[in-house]
N, C-alpha and C. Protein backbone atom coordinates (compact mmCIF):
# COMPACT_ATOMS: atom_id res chain seq x y z
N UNK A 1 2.89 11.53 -12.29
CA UNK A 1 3.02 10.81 -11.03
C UNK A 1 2.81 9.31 -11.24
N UNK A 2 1.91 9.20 -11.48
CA UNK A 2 1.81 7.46 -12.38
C UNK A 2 2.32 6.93 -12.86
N UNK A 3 3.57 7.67 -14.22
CA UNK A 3 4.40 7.16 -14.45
C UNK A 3 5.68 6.87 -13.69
N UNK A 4 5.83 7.70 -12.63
CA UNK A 4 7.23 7.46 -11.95
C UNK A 4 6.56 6.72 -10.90
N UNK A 5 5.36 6.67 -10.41
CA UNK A 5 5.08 5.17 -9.27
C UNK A 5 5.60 3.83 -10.05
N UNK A 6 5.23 3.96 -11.49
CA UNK A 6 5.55 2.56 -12.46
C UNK A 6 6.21 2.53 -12.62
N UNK A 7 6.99 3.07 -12.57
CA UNK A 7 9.16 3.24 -13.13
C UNK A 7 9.95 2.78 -11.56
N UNK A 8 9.03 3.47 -10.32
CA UNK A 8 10.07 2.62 -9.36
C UNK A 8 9.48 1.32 -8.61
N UNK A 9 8.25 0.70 -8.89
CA UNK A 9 7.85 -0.43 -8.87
C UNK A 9 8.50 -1.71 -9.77
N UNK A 10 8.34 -1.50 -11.13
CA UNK A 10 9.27 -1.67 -11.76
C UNK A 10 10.62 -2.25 -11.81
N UNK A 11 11.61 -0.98 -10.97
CA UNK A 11 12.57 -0.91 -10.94
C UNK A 11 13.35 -2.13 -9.41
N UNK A 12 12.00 -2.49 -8.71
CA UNK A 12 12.24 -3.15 -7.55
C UNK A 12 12.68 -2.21 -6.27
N UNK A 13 12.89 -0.79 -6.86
CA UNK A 13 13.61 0.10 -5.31
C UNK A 13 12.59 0.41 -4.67
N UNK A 14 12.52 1.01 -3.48
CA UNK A 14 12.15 1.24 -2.55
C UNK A 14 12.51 2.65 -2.05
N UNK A 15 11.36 4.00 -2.96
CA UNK A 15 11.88 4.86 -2.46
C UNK A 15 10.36 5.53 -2.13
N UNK A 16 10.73 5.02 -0.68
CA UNK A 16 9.40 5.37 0.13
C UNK A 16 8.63 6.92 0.01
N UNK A 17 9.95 7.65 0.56
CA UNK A 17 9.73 9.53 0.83
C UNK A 17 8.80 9.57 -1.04
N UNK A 18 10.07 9.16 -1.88
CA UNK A 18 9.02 10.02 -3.01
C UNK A 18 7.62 9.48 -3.41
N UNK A 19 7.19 7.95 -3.09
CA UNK A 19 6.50 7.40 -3.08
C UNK A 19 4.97 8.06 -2.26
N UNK A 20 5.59 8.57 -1.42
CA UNK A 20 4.79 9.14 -0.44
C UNK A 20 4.44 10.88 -0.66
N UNK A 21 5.43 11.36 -1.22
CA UNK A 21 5.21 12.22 -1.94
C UNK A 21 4.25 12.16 -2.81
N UNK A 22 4.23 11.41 -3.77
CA UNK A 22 3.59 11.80 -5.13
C UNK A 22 1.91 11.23 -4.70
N UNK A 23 2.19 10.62 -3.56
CA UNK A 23 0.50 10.21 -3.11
C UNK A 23 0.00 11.25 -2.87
N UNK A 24 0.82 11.57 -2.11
CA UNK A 24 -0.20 13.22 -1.36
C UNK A 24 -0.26 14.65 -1.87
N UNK A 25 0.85 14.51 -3.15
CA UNK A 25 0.78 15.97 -3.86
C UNK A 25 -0.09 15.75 -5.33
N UNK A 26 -0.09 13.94 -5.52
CA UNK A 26 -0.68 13.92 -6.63
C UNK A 26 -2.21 13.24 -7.02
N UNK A 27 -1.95 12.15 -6.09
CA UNK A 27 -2.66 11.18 -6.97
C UNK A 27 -3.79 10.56 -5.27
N UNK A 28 -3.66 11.03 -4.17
CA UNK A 28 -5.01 10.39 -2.95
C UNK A 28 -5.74 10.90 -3.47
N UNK A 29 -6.38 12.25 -3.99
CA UNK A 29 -7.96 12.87 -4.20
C UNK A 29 -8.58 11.90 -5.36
N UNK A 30 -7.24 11.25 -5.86
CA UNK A 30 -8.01 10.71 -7.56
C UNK A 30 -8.13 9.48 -7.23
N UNK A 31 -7.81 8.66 -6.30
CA UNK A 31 -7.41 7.22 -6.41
C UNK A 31 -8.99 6.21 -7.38
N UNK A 32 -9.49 6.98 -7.05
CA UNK A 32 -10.75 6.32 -7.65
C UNK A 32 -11.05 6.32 -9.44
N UNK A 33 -9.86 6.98 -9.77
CA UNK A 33 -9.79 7.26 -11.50
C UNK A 33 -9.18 6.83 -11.99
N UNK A 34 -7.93 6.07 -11.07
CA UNK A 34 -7.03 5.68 -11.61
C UNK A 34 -6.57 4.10 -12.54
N UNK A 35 -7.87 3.72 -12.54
CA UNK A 35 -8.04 2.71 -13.13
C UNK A 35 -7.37 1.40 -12.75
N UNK A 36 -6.93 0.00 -13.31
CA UNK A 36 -6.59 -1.29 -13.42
C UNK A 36 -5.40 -1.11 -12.00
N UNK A 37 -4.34 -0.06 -12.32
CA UNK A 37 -3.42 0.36 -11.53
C UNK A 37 -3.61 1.02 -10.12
N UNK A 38 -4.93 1.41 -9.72
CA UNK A 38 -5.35 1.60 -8.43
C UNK A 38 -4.96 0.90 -7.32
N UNK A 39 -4.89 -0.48 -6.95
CA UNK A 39 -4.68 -1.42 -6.58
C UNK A 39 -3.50 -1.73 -6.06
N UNK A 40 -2.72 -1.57 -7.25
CA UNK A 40 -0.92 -1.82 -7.15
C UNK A 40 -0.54 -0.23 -6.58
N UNK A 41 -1.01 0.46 -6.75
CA UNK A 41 -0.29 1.54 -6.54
C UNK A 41 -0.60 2.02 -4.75
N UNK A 42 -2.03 1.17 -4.24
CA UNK A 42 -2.27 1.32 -2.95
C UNK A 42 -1.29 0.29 -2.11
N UNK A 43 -1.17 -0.87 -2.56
CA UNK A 43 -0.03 -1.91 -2.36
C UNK A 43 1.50 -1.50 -1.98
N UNK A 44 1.72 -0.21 -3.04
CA UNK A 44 2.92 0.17 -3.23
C UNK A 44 2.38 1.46 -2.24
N UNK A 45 1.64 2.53 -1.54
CA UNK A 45 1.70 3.43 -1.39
C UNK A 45 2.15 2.62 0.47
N UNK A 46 1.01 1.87 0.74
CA UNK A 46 1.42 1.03 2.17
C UNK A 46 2.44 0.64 1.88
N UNK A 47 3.37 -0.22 1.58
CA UNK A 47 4.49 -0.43 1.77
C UNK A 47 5.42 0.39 2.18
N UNK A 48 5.49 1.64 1.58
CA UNK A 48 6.40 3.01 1.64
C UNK A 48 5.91 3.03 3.12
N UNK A 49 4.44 3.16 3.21
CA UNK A 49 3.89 4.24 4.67
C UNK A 49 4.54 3.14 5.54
N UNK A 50 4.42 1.58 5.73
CA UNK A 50 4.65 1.16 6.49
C UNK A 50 6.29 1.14 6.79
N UNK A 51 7.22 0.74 5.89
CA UNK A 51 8.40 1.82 6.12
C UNK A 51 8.97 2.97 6.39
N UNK A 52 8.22 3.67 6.67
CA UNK A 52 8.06 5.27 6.98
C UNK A 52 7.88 5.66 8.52
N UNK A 53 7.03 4.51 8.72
CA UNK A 53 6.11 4.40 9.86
C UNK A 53 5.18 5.53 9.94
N UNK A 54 4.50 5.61 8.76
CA UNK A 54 3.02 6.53 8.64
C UNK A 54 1.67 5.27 8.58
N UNK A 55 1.26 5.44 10.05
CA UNK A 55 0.69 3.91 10.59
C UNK A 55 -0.55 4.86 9.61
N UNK A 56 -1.09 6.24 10.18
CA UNK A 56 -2.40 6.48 9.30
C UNK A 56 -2.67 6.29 8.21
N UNK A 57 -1.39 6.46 6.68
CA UNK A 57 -1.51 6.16 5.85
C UNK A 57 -1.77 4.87 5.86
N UNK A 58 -0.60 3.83 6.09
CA UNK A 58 -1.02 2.55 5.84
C UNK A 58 -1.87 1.87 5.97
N UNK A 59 -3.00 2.43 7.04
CA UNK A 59 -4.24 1.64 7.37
C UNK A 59 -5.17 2.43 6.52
N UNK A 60 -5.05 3.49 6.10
CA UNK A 60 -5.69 3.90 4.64
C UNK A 60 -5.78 3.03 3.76
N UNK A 61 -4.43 3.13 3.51
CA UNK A 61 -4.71 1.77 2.01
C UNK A 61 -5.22 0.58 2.02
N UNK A 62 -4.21 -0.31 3.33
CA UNK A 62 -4.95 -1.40 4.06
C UNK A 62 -6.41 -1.03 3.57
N UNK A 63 -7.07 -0.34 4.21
CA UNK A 63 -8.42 -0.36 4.42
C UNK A 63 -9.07 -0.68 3.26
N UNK A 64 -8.84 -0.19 2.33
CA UNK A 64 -9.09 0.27 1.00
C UNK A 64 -9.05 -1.34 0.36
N UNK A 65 -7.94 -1.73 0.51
CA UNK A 65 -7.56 -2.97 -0.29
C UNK A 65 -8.52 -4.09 0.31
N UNK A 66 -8.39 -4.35 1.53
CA UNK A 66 -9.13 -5.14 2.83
C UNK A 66 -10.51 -4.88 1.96
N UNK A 67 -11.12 -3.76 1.64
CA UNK A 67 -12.38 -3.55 1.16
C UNK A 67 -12.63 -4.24 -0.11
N UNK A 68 -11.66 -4.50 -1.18
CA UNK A 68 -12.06 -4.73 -2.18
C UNK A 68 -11.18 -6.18 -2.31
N UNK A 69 -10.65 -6.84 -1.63
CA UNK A 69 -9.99 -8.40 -1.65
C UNK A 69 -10.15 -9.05 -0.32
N UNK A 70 -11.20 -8.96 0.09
CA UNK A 70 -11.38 -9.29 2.01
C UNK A 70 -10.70 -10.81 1.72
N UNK A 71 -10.85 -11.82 1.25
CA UNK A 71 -10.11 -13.43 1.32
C UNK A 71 -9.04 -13.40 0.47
N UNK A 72 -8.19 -12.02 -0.56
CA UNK A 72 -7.23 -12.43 -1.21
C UNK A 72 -5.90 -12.69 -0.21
N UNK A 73 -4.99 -13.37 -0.28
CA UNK A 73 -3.82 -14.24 0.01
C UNK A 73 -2.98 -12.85 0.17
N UNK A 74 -2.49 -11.97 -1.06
CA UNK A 74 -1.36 -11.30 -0.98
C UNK A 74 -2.18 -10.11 -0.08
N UNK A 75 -3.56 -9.64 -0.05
CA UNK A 75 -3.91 -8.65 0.78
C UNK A 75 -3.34 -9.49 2.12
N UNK A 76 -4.26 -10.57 2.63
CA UNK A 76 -3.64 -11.33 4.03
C UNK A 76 -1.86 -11.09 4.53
N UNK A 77 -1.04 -11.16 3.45
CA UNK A 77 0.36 -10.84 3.47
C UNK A 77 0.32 -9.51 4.03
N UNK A 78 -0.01 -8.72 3.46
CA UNK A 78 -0.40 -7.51 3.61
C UNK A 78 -0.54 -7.12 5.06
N UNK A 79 -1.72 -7.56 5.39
CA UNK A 79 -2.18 -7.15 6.67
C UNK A 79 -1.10 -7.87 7.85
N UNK A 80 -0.62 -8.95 7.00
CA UNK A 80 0.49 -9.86 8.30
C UNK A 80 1.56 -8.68 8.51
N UNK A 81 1.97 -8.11 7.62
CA UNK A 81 3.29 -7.30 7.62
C UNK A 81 2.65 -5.87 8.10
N UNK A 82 1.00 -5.49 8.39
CA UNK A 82 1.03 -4.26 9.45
C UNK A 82 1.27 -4.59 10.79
N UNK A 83 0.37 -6.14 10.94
CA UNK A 83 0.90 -6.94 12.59
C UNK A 83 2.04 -6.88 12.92
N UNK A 84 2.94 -7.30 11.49
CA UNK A 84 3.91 -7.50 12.52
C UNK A 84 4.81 -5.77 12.37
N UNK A 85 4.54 -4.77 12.27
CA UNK A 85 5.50 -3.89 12.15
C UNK A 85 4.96 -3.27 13.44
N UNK A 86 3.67 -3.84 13.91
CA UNK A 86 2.67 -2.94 15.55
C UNK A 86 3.44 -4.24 16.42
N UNK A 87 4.12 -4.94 16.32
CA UNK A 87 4.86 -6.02 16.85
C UNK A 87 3.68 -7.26 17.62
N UNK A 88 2.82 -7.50 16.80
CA UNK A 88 1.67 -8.56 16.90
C UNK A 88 1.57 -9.28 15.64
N UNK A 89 1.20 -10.54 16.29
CA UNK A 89 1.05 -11.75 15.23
C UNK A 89 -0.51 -11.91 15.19
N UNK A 90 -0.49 -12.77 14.23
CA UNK A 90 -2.04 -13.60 14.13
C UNK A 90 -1.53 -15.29 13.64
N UNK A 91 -2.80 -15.94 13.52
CA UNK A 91 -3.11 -17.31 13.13
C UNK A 91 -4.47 -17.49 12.40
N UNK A 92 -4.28 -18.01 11.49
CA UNK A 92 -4.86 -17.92 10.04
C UNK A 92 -5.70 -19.58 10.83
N UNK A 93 -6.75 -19.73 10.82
CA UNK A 93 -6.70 -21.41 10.87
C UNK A 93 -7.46 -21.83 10.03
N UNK A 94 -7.12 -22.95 9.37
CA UNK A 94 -7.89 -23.36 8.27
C UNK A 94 -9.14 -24.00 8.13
């Protein structure tokens, strides 16, 4: 399963269903084993959910990520693109 999350990350496609697949038949009970690639692969699992429109998943990962990068930039991206898919904005102020 790890290897084919890395083969279509990789690859630049966007294939949400199997993406979403291999989370839930393979790799949610472990996410915590999965080492350096944990991260990217929660990145990549929200993206799918939020294309999917599996709001529970995505605020899973969200959550997850939010937990371990609360001020990183691409998490903030992140969370901009759950706003705007619930059709709400925010303002960042500096």
């Amino acid at each position: 399963a790890l290897d084919e999350l890395r083969a279509i990350r990789e690859s630049g496609l966007r294939e949400n269903e199997k993406v979403i697949d291999l989370w839930k038949l393979s790799l949610c009970d472990h996410i915590d084993k999965l080492g350096y690639e944990k991260y990217s692969i929660l990145e990549q699992v929200f993206i799918a959910a939020l294309d999917m429109g599996d709001d529970d998943l995505a605020c899973e990962c969200l959550d997850r990520l939010l937990a371990k990068f609360r001020n990183s930039c691409r998490v903030n991206r992140l969370f901009g693109m759950y706003l705007e898919s619930k059709g709400k904005s925010f303002v960042i102020l500096p």
